[in-house]
PDB file of N, CA and C in Angstrom:
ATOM      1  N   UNK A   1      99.661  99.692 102.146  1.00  0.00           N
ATOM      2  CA  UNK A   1     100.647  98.810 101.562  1.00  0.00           C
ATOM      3  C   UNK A   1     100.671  99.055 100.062  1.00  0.00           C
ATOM      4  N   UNK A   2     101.989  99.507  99.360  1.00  0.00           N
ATOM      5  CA  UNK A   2     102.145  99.165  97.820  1.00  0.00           C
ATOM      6  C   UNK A   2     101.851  98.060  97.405  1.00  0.00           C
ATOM      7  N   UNK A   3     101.280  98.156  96.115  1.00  0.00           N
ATOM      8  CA  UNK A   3     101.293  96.695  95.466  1.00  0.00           C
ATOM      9  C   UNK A   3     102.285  95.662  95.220  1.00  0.00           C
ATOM     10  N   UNK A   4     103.961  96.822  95.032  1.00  0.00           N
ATOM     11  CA  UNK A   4     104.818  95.788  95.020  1.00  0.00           C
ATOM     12  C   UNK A   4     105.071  95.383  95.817  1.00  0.00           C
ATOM     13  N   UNK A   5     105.215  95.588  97.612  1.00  0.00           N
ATOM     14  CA  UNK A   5     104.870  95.280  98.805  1.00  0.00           C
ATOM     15  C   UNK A   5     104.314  93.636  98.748  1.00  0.00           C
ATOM     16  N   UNK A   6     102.790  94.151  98.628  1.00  0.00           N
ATOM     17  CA  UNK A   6     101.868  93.058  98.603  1.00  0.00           C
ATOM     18  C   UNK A   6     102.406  91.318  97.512  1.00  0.00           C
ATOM     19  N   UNK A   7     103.106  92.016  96.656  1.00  0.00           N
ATOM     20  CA  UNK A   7     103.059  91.017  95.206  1.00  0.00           C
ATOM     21  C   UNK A   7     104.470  90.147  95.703  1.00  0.00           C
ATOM     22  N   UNK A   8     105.465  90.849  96.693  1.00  0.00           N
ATOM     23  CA  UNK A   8     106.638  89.947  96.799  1.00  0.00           C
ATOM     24  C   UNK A   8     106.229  89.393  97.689  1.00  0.00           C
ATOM     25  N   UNK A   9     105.277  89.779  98.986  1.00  0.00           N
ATOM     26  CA  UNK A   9     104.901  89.268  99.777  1.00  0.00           C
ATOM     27  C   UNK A   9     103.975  87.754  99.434  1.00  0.00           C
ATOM     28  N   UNK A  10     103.196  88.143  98.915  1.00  0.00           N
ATOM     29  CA  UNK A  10     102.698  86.779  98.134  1.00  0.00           C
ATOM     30  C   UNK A  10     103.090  85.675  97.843  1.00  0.00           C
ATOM     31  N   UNK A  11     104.477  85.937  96.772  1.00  0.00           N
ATOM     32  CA  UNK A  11     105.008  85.218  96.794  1.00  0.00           C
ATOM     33  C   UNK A  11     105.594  84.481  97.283  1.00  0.00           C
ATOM     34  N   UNK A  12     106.195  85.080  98.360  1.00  0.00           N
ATOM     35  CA  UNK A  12     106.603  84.111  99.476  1.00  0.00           C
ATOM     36  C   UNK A  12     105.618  83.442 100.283  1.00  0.00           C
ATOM     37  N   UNK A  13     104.119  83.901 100.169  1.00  0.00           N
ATOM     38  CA  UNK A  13     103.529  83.022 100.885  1.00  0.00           C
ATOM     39  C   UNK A  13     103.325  82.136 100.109  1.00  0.00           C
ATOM     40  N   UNK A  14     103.160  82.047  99.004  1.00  0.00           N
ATOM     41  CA  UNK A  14     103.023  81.062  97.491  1.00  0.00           C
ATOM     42  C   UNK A  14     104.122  79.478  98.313  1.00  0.00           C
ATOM     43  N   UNK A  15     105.044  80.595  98.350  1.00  0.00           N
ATOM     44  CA  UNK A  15     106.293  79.289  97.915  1.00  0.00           C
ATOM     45  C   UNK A  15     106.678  79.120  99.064  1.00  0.00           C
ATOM     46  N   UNK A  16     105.346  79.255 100.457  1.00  0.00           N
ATOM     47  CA  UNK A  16     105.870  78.352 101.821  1.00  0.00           C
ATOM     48  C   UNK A  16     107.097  79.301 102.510  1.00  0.00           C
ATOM     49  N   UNK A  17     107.307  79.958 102.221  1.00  0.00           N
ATOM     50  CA  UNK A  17     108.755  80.858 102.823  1.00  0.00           C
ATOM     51  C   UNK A  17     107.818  81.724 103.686  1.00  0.00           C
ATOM     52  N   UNK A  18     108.928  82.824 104.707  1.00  0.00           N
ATOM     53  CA  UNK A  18     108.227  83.859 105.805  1.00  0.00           C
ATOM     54  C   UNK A  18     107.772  85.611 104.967  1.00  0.00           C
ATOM     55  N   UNK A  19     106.677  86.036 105.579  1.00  0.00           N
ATOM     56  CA  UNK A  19     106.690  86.930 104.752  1.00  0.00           C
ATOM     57  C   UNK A  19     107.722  88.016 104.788  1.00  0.00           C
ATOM     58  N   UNK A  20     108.107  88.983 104.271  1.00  0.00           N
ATOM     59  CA  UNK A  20     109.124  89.581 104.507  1.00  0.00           C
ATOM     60  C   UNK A  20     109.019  90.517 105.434  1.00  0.00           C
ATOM     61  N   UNK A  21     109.986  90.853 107.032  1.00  0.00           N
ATOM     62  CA  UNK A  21     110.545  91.956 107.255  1.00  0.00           C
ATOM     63  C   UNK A  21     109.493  92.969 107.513  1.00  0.00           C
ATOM     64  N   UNK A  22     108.332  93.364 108.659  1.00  0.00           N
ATOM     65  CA  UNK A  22     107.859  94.458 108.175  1.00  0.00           C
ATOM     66  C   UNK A  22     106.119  94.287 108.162  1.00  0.00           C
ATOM     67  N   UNK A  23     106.042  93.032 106.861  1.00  0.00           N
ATOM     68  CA  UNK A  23     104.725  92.928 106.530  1.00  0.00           C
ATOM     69  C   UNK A  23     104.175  91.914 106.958  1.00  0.00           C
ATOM     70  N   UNK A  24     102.833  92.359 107.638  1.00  0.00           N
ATOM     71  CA  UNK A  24     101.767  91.258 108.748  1.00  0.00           C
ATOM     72  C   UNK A  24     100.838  90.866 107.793  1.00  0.00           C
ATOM     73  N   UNK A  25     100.556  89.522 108.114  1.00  0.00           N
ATOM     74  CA  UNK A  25      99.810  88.903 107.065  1.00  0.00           C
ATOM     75  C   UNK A  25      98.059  89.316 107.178  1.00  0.00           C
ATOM     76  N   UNK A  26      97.476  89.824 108.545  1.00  0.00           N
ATOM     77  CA  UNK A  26      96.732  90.616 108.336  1.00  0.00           C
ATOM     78  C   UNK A  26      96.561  91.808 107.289  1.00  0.00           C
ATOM     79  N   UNK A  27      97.460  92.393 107.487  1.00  0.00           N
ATOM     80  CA  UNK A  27      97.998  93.380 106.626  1.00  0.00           C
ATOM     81  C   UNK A  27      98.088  93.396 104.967  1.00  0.00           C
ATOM     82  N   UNK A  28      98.271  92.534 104.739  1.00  0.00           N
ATOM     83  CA  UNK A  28      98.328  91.703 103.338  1.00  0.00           C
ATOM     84  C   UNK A  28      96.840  91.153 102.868  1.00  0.00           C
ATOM     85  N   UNK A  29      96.720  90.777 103.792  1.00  0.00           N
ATOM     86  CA  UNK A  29      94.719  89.688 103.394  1.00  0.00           C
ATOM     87  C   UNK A  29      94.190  91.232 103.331  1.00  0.00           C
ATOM     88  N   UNK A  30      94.526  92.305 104.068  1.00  0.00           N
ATOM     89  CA  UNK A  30      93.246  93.241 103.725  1.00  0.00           C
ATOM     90  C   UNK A  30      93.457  94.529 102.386  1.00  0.00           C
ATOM     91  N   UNK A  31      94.957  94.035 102.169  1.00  0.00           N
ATOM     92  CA  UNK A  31      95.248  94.572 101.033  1.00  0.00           C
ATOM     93  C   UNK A  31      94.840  94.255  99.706  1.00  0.00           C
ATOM     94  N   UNK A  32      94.822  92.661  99.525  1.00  0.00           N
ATOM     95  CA  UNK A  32      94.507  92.167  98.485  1.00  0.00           C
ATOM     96  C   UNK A  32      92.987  92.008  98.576  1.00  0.00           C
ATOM     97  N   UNK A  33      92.555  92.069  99.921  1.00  0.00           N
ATOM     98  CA  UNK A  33      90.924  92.359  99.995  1.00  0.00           C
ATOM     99  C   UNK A  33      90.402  93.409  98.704  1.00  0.00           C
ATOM    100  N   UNK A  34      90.862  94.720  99.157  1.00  0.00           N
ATOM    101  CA  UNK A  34      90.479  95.860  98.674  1.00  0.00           C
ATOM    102  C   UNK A  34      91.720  96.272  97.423  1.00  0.00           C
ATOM    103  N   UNK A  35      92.059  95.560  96.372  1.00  0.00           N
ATOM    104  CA  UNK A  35      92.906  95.302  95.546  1.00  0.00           C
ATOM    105  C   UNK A  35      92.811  94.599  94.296  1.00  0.00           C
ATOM    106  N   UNK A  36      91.926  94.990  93.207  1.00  0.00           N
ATOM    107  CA  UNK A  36      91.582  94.178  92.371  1.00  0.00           C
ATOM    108  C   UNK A  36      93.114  93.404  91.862  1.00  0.00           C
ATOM    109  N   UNK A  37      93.960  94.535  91.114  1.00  0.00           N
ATOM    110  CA  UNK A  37      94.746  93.883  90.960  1.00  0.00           C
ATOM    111  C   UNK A  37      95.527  93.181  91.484  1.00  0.00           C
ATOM    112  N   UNK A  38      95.632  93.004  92.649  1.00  0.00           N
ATOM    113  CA  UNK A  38      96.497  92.139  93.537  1.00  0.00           C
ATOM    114  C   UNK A  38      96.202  90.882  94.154  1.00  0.00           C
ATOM    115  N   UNK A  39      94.879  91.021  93.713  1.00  0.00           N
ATOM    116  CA  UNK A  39      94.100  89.846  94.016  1.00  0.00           C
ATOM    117  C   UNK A  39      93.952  88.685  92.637  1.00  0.00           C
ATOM    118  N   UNK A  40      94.053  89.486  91.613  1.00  0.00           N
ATOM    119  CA  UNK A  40      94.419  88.837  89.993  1.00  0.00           C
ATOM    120  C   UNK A  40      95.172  88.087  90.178  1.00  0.00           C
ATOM    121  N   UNK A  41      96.310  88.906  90.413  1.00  0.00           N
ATOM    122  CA  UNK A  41      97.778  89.203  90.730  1.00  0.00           C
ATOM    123  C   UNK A  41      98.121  87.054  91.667  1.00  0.00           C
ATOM    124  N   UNK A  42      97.691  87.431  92.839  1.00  0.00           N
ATOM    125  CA  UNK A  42      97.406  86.083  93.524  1.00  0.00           C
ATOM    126  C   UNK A  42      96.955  84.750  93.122  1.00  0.00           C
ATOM    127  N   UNK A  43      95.782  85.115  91.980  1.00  0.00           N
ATOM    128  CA  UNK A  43      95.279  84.019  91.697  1.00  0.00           C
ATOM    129  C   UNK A  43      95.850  83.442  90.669  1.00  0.00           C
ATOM    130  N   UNK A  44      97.098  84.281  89.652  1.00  0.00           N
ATOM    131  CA  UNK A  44      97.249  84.174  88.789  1.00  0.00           C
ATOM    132  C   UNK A  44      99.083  82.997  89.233  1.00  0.00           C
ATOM    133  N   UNK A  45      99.472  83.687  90.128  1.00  0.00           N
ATOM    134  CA  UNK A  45     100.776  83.136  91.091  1.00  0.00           C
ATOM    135  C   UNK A  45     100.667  81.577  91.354  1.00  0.00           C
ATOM    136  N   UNK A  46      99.031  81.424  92.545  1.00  0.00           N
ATOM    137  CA  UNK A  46      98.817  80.254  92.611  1.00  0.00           C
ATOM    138  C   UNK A  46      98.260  79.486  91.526  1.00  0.00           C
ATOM    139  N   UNK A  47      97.849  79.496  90.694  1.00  0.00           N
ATOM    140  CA  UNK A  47      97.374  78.695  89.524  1.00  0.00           C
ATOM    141  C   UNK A  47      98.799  78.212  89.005  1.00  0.00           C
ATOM    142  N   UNK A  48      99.735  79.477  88.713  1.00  0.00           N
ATOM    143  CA  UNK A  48     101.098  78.917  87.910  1.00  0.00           C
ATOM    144  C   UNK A  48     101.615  77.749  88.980  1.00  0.00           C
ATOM    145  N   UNK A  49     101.683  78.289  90.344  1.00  0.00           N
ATOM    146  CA  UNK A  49     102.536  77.097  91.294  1.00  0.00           C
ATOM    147  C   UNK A  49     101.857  75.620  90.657  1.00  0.00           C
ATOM    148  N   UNK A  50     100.821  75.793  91.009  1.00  0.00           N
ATOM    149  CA  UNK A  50      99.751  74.274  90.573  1.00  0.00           C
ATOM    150  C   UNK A  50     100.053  73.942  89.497  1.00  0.00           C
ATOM    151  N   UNK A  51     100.144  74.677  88.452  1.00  0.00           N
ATOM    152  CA  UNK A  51     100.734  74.005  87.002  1.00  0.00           C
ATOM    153  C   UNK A  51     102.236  73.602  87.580  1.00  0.00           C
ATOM    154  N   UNK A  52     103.081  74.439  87.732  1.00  0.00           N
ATOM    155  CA  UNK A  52     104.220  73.969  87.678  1.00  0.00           C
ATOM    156  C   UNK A  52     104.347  72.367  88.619  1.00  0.00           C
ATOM    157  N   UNK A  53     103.829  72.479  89.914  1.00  0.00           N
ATOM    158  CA  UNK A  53     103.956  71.266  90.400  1.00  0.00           C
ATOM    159  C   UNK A  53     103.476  70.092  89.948  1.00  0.00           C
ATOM    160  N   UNK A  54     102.440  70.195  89.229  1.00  0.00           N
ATOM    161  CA  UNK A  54     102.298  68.961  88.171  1.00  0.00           C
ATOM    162  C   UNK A  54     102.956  68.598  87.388  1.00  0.00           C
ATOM    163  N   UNK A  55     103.606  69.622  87.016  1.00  0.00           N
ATOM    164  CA  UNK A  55     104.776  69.385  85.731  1.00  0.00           C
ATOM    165  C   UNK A  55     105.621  68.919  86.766  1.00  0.00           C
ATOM    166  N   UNK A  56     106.343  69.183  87.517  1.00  0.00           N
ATOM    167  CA  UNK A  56     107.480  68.469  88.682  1.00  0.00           C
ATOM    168  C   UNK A  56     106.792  66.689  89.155  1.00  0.00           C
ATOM    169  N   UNK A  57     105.330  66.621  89.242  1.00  0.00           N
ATOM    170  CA  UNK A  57     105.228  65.103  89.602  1.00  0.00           C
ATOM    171  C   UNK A  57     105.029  64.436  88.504  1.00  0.00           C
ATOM    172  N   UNK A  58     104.769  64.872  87.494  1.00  0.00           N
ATOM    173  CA  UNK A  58     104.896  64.012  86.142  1.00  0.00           C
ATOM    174  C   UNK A  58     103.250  63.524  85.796  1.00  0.00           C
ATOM    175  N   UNK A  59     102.365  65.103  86.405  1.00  0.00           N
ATOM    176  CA  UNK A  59     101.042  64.634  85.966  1.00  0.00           C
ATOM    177  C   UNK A  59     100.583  65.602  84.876  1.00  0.00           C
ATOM    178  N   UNK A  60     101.141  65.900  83.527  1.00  0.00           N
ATOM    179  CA  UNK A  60     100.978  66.759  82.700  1.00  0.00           C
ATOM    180  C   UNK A  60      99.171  67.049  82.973  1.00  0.00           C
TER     181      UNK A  60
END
């Protein structure tokens, strides 16, 4: 799997949507397994969601 593969894929698992077309989420967990950057990449996605949704409930 490419990284950009992996990184849109993410995202959609981020934001509750299906992964795209193609890519098995096995497939993905063992990518970002063996993936430093994509695993950054992930942690860096979900941290922003978590900020942002605080900012959406009004818990600065």
């Amino acid at each position: 799997m490419h990284c950009s593969d992996s990184r849109t894929a993410l995202s959609a698992r981020v934001d509750g949507e299906a992964l795209p077309p193609g890519v098995a989420g096995a497939a993905l967990d063992a990518h970002v397994r063996g993936c430093i950057d994509c695993r950054r990449w992930e942690h860096q996605v979900v941290a922003l969601r978590k900020w942002i949704t605080s900012i959406d409930s009004g818990s600065h």
